[in-house]
Protein backbone atom coordinates (compact mmCIF):
# COMPACT_ATOMS: atom_id res chain seq x y z
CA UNK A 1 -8.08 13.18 39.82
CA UNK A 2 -11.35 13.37 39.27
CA UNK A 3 -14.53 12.42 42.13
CA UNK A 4 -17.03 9.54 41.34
CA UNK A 5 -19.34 12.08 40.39
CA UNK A 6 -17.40 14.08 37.88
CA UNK A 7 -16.46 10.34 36.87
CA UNK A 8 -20.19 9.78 36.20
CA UNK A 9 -20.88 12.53 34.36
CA UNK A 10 -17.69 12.18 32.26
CA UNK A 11 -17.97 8.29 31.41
CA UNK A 12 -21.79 7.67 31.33
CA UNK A 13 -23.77 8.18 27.87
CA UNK A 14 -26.87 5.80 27.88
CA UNK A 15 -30.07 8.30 26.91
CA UNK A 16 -30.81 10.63 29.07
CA UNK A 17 -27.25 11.64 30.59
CA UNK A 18 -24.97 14.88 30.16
CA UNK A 19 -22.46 13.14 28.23
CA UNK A 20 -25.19 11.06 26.44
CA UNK A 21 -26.61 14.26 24.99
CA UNK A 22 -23.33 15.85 23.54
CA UNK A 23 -22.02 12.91 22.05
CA UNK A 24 -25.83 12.93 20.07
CA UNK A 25 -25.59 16.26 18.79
CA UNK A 26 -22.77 14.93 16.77
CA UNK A 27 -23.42 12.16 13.77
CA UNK A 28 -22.30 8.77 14.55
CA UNK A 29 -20.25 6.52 12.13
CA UNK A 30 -22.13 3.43 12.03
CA UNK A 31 -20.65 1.37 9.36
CA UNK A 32 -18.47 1.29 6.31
CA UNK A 33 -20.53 0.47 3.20
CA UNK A 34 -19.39 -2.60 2.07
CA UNK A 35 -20.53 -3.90 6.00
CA UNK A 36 -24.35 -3.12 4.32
CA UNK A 37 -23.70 -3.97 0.61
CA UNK A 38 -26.51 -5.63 -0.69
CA UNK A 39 -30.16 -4.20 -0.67
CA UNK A 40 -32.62 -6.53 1.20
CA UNK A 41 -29.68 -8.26 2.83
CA UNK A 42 -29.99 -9.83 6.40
CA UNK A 43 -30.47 -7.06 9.01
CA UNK A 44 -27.21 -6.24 11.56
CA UNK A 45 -26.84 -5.76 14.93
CA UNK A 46 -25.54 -2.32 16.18
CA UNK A 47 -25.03 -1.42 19.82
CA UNK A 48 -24.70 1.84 19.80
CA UNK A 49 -24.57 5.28 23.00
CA UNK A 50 -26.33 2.30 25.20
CA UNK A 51 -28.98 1.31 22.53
CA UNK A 52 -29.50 -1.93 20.75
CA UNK A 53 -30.60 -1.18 17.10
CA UNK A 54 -30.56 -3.17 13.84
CA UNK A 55 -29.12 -1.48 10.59
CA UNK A 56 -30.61 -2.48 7.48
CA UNK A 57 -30.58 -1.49 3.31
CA UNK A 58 -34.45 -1.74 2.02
CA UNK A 59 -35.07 -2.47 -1.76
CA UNK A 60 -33.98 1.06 -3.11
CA UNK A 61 -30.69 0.78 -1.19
CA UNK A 62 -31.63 3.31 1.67
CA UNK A 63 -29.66 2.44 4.88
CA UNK A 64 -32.49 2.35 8.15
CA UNK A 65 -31.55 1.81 11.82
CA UNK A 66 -34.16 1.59 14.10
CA UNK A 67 -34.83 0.09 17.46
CA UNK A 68 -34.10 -3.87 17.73
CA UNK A 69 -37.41 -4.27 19.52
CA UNK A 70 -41.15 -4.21 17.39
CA UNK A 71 -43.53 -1.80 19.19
CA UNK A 72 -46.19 -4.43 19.02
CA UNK A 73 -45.07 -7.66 21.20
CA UNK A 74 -41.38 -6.34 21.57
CA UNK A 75 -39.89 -9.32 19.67
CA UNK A 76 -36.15 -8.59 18.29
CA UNK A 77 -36.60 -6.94 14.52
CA UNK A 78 -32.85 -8.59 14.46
CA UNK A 79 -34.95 -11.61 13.37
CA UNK A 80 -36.88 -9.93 10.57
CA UNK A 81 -37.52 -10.05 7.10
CA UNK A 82 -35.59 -7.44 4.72
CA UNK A 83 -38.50 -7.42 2.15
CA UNK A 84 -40.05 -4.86 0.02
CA UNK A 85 -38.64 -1.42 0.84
CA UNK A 86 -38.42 -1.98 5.11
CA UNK A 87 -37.55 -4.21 7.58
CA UNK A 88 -40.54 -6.90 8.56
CA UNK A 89 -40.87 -8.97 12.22
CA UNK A 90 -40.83 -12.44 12.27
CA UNK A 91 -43.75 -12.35 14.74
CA UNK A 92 -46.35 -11.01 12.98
CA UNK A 93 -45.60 -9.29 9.94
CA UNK A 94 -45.71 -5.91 10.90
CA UNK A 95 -43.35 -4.29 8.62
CA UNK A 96 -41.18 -0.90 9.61
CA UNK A 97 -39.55 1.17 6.56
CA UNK A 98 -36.01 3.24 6.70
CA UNK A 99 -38.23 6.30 8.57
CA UNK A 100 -39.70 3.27 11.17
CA UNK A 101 -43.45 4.12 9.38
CA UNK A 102 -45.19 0.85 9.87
CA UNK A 103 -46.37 0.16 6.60
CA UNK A 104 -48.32 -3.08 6.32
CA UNK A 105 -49.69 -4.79 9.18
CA UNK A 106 -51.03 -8.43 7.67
CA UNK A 107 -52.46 -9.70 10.80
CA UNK A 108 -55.52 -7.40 11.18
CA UNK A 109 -58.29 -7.23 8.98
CA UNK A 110 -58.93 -4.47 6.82
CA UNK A 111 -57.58 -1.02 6.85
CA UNK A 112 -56.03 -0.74 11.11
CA UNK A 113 -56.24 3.11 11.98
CA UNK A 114 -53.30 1.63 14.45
CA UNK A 115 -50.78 1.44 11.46
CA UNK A 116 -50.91 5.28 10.91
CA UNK A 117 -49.80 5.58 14.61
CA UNK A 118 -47.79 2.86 15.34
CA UNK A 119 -43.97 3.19 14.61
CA UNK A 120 -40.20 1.95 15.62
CA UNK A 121 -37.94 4.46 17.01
CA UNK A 122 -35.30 5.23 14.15
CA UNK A 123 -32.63 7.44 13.19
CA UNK A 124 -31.49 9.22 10.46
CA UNK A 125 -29.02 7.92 8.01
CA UNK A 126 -26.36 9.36 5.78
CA UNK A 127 -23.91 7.73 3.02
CA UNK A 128 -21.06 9.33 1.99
CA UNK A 129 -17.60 8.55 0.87
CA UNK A 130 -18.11 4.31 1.45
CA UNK A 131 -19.08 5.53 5.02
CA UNK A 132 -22.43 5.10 6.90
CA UNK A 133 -23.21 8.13 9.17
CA UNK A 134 -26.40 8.17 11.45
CA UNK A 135 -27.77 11.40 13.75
CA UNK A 136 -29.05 10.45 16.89
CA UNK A 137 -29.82 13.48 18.28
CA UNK A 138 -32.96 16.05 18.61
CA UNK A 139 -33.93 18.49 15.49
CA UNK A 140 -32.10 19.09 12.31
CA UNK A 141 -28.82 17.21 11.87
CA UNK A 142 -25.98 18.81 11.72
CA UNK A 143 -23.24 18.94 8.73
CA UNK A 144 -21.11 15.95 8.40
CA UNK A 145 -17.49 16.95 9.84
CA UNK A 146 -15.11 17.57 7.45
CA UNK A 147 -12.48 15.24 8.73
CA UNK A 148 -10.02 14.45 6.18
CA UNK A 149 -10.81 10.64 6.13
CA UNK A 150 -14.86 11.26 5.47
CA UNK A 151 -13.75 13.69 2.61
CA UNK A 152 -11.64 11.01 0.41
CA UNK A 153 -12.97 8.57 -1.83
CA UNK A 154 -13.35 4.96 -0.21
CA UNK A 155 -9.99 3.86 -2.01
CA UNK A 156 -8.23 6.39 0.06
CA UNK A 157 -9.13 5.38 3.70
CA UNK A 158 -8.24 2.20 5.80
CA UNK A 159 -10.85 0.19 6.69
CA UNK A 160 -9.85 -1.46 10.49
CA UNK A 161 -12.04 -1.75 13.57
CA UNK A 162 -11.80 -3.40 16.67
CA UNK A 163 -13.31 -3.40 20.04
CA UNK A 164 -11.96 -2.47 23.70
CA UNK A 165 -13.58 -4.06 26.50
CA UNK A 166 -13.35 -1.08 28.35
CA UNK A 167 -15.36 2.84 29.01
CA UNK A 168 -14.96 4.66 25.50
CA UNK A 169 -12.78 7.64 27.85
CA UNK A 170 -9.83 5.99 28.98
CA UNK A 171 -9.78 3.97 25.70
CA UNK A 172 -9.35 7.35 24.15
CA UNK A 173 -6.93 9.32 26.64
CA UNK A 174 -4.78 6.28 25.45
CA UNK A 175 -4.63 7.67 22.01
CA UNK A 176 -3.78 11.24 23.49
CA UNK A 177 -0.88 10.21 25.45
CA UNK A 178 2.43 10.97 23.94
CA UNK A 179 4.67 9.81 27.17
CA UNK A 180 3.84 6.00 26.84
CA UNK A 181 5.02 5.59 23.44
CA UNK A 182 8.64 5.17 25.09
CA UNK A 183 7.73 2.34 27.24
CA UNK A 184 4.48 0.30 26.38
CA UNK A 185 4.93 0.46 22.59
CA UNK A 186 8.92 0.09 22.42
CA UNK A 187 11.16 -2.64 20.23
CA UNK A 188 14.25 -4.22 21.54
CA UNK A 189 14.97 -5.28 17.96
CA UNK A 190 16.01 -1.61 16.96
CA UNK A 191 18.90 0.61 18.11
CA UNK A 192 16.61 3.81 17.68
CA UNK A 193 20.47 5.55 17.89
CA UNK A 194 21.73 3.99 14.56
CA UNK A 195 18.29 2.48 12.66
CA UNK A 196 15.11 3.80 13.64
CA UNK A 197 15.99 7.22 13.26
CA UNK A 198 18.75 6.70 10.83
CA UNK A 199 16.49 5.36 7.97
CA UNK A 200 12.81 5.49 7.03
CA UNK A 201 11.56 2.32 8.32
CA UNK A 202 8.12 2.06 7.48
CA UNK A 203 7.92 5.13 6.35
CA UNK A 204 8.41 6.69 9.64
CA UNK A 205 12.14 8.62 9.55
CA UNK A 206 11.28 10.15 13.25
CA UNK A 207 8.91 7.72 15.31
CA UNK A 208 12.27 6.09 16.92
CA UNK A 209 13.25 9.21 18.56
CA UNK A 210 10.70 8.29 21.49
CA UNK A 211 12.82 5.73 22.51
CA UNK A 212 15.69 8.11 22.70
CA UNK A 213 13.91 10.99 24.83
CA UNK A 214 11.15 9.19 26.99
CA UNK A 215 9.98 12.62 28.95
CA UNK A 216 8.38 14.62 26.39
CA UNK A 217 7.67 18.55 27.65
CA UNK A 218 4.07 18.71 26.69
CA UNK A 219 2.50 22.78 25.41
CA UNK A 220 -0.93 21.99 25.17
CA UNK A 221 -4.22 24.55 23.95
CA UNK A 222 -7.46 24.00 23.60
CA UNK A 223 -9.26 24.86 19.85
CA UNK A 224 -12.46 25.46 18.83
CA UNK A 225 -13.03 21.63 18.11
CA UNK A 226 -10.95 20.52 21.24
CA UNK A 227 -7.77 19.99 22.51
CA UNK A 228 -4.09 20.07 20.62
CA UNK A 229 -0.53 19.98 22.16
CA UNK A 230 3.01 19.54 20.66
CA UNK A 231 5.29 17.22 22.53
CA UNK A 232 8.80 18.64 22.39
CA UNK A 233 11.74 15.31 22.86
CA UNK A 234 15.42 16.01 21.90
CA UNK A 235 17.22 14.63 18.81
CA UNK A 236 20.81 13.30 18.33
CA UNK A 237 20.87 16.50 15.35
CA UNK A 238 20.19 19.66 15.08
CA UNK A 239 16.66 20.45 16.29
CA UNK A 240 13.86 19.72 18.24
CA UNK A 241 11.66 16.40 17.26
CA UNK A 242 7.59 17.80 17.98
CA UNK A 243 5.13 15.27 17.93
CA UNK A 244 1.06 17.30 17.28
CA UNK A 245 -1.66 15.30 18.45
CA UNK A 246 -5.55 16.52 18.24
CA UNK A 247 -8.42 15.84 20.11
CA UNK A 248 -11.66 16.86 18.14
CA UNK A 249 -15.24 16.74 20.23
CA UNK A 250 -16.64 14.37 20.70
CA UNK A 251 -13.94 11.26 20.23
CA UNK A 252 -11.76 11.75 17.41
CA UNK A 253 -8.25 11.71 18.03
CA UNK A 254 -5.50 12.09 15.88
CA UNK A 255 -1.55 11.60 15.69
CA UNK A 256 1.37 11.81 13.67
CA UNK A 257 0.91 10.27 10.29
CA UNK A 258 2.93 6.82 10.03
CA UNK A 259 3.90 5.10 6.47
CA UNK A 260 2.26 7.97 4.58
CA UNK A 261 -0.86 7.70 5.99
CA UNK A 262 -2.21 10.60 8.29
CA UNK A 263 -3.97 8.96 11.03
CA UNK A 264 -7.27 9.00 12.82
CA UNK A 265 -8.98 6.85 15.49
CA UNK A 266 -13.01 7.38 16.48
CA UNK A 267 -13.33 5.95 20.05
CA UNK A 268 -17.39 5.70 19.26
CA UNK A 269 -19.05 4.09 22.67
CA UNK A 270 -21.07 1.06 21.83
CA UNK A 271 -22.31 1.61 25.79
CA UNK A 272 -20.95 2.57 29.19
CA UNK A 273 -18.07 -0.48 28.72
CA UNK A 274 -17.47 -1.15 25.23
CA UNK A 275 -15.78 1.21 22.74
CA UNK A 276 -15.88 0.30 18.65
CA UNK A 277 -12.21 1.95 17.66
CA UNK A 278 -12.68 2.66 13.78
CA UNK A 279 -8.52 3.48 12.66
CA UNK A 280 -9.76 6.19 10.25
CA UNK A 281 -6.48 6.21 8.26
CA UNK A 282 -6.56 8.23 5.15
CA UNK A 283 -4.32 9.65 2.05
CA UNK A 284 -4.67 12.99 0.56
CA UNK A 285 -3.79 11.86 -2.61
CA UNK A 286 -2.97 8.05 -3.69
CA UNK A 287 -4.86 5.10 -3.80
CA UNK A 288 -4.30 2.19 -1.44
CA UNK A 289 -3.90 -1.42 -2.18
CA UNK A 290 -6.36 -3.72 -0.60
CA UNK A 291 -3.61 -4.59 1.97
CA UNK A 292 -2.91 -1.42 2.94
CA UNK A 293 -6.88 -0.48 3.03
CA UNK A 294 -7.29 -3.34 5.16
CA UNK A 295 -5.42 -1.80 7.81
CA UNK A 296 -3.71 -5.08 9.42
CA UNK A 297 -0.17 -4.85 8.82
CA UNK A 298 1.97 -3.94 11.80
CA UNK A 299 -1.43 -2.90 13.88
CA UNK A 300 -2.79 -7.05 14.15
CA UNK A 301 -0.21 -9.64 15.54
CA UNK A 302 0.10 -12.86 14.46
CA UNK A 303 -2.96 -14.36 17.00
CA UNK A 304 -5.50 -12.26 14.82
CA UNK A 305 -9.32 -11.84 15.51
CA UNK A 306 -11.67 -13.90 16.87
CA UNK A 307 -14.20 -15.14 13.93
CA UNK A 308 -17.27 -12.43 13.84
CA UNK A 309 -20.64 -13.48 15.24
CA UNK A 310 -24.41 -11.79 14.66
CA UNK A 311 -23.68 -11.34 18.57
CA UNK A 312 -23.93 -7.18 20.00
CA UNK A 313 -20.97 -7.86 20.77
CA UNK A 314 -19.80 -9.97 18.19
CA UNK A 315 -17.12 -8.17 15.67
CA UNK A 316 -13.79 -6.96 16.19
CA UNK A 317 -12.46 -9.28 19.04
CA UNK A 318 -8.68 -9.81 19.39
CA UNK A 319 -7.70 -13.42 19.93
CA UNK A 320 -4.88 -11.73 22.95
CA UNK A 321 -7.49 -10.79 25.44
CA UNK A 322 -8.06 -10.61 29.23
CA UNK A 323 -8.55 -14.39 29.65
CA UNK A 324 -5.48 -14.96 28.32
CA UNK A 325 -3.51 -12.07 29.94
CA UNK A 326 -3.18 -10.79 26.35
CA UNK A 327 -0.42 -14.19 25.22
CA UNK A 328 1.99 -11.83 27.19
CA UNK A 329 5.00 -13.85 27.05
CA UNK A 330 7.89 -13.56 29.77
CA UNK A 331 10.76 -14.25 28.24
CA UNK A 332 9.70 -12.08 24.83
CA UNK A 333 9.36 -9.44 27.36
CA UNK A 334 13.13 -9.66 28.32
CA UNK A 335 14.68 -9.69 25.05
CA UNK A 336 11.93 -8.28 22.32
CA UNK A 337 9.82 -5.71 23.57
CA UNK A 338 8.65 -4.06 26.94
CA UNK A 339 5.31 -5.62 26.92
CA UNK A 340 6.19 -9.36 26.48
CA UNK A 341 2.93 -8.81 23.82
CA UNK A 342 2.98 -9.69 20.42
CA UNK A 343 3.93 -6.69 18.63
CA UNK A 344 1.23 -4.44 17.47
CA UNK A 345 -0.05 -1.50 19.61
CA UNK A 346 -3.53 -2.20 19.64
CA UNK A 347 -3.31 -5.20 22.09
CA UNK A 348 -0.73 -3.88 24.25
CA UNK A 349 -2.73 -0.45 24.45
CA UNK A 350 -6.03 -2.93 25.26
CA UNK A 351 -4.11 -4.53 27.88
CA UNK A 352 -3.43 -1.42 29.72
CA UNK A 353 -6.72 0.18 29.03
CA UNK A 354 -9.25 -2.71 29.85
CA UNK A 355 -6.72 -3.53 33.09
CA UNK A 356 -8.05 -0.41 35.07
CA UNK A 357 -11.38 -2.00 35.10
CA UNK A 358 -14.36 -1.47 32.84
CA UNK A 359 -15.04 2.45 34.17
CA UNK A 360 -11.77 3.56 35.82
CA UNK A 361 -11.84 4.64 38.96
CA UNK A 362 -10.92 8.27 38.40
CA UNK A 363 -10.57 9.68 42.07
CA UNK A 364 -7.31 6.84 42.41
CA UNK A 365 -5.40 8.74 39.93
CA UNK A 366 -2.09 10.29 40.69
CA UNK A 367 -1.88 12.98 37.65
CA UNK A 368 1.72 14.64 36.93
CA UNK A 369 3.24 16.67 34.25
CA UNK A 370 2.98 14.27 31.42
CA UNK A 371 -0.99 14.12 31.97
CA UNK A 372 -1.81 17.90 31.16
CA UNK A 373 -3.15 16.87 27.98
CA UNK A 374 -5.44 14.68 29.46
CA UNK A 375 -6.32 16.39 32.11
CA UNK A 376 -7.26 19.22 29.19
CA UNK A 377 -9.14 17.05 27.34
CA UNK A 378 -11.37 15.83 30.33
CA UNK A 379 -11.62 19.55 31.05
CA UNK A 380 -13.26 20.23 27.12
CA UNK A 381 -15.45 16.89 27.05
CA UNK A 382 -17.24 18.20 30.46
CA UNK A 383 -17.15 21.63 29.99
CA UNK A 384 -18.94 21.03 26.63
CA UNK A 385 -21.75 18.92 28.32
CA UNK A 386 -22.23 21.17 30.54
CA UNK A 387 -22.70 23.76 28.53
CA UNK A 388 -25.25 21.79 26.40
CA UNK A 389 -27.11 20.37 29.35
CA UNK A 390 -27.61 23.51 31.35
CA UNK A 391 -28.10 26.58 28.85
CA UNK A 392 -28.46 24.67 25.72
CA UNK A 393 -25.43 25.83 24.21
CA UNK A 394 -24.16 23.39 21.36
CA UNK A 395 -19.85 24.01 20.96
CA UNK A 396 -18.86 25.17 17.83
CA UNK A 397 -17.61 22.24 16.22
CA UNK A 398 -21.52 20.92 15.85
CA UNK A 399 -21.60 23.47 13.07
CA UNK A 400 -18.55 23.89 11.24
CA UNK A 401 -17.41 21.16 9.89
CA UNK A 402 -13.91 23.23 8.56
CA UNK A 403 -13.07 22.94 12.11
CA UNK A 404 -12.00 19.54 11.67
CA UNK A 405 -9.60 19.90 9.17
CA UNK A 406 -6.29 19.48 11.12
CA UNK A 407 -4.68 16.44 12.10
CA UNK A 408 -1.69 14.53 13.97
CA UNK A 409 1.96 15.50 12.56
CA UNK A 410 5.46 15.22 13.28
CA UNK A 411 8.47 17.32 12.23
CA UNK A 412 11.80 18.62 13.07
CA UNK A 413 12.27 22.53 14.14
CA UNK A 414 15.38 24.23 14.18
CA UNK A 415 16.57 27.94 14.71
CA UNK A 416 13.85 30.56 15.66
CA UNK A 417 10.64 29.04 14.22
CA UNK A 418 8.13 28.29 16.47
CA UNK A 419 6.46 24.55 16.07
CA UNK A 420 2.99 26.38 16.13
CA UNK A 421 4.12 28.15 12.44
CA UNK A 422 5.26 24.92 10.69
CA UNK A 423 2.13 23.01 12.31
CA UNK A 424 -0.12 25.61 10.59
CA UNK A 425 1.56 25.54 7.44
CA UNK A 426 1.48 21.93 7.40
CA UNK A 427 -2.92 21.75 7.56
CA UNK A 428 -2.97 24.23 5.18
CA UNK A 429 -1.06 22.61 2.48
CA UNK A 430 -2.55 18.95 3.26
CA UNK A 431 -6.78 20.08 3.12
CA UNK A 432 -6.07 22.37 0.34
CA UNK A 433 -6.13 19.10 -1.83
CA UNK A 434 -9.50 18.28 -0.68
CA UNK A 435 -10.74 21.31 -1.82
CA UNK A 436 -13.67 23.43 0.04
């Protein structure tokens, strides 16, 4: 358990906090592309580390975001006019480019010395691979981490995002959490003994072995960009099932790949209580088909999204949601799947999540064996803003982008070989494809 002031300082990331400043030495994933496509197009909303901006693509296709408010009567820019290489307010014309240089001011006569001085707080923006990066933090920005879905082309990656009602930490530890699979995630519909493991459903020959060995022993290390373990179950054959899952500062988390795909999820903090999840889902080597890209099937029951609204707030709201207790059904939870949810692990991970309360109350926790891994991961989040905050010492994945090339995987090990060997062997082999 933690106390309400480690809490604080491991939840909290509006400007000016400990956890606040880490996250911002890191760039931010903002958008995909096609979310900005057209140049001039209508500004967006972004909430984003406990600010309210507005992301915008001037006349030479430059992506801007600046502050939502104009520094000269504090009216919303949300409202502007995307004219003419910047973004102009609705109020009175001022007109902020992608740098936030005010460059025209039409309601004062003549040349204004004020428009030389005068300008919106923005950040820095970076395109790459069909994804929109921005650096919110103090000097130079970093390199771009070389995660394995920001390296492939845009045909490569899935495109889903949703949001979780809840503090961007316990949304994550979620994702980091091999013991639940057995219970919150699990299918009535399959004998695990004689299907799931039996055959490659989905593409997934080993996932149903959770069902068969629900108490996973956990051997987790910390790396140089985080946090890794191997959960060790039992099989019905010969061998030991070990599922890898990575935690990479400052929210990426990664586990075992799942219908060819290797899988990512960013657990970016729109503020204190709300978390954007981006499923960062990526191939080495094949295209995807658009339904495949769009990243719905068997992650989005049947209920769907809510339709998207200009709102802060406003994109990537599940239908199953807290005032509806999440359509958990009774009787589906007797004779289809533990939850009573509609299948899909998002919601039923949402349910869970957003049900401790907006910022859990940490010193309530009862922690036991299965939680070392999170209890690690807390352990590299603080230690790294601590570090940071008191002697100014940035952790080494800021810099190095390589470190990020490792992700979730699953295998069988049998005989003498240590998981740790075949785990290695397995990164190797996967980023040599994406080259240097």
């Amino acid at each position: 358990m933690l106390t309400d002031e480690q809490n604080q300082f491991l939840t909290r990331i509006g400007p000016g906090t400990p956890m606040g400043g880490l996250l911002r030495a890191y760039w931010q994933p903002l958008l995909y592309s096609h979310e900005l496509e057209e140049c001039d197009s209508a500004p967006v909303r972004i909430r984003l580390l406990g600010e309210s901006l507005v992301a915008f693509r001037d006349s030479e296709g430059r992506v801007g975001l600046v502050d939502h408010r104009c520094p000269h009567r504090l009216a919303s820019l949300f409202f502007g006019r995307n004219e003419e290489g910047g973004l102009r307010c609705a109020y009175h014309g001022w007109q902020f480019n992608v740098e936030g240089r005010c460059i025209d001011m039409p309601n004062e006569p003549g040349e204004c010395p004020l428009m030389k001085k005068v300008r919106v707080k923005a950040y820095p923006c970076r395109e790459y691979q069909g994804v929109i990066w921005t650096y919110m933090g103090d000097g130079d920005p970093p390199p771009l981490p070389q995660l394995g879905w920001a390296m492939v082309s845009p045909d490569r990656k899935t495109v889903l995002k949703y949001m979780r009602h809840c503090n961007w930490v316990q949304a994550m530890e979620g994702d980091f959490d091999s013991s639940h699979l057995g219970f919150l995630h699990r299918d009535f519909s399959q004998d695990p003994k004689t299907d799931r493991f039996a055959k490659a459903e989905g593409g997934d020959t080993l996932r149903g072995i959770v069902a068969l060995d629900r108490k996973p022993l956990l051997e987790v290390a910390d790396t140089e960009a985080g946090v890794m373990y191997g959960a060790c179950r039992g099989t019905p054959q010969d061998g030991a099932y070990w599922r890898v899952t990575q935690f990479q500062l400052p929210y990426y988390t990664s586990v075992p790949a799942y219908n060819g795909l290797n899988r990512l999820k960013i657990w970016v903090p729109m503020d204190d209580t709300h978390t954007m999840v981006w499923e960062a889902n990526w191939s080495p080597e094949k295209v995807l088909d658009p339904e495949t890209r769009a990243g719905l099937k068997g992650r989005v029951g049947p209920s769907g999204f809510l339709p998207d609204d200009d709102g802060w707030y406003g994109r990537g709201r599940f239908v199953a949601r807290e005032n509806n207790d999440y359509l958990i059904n009774r009787e589906r939870q007797r004779e289809a799947n533990f939850t009573g949810m509609e299948d899909g692990a998002p919601v039923q991970d949402a349910a869970m999540q957003e049900s401790m309360g907006a910022i859990v109350d940490r010193s309530q926790e009862h922690l036991s064996a299965s939680d070392a891994a999170i209890i690690r991961m807390r352990r590299s989040l603080m230690r790294a803003a601590r570090a940071l905050n008191e002697q100014g010492s940035l952790p080494p994945s800021v810099n190095d982008p390589k470190l990020y090339r490792a992700h979730g995987e699953q295998f069988l090990v049998s005989g003498m070989e240590g998981w740790e060997d075949v785990y290695a062997r397995n990164m190797v082999r996967h980023y040599m494809a994406l080259g240097s």
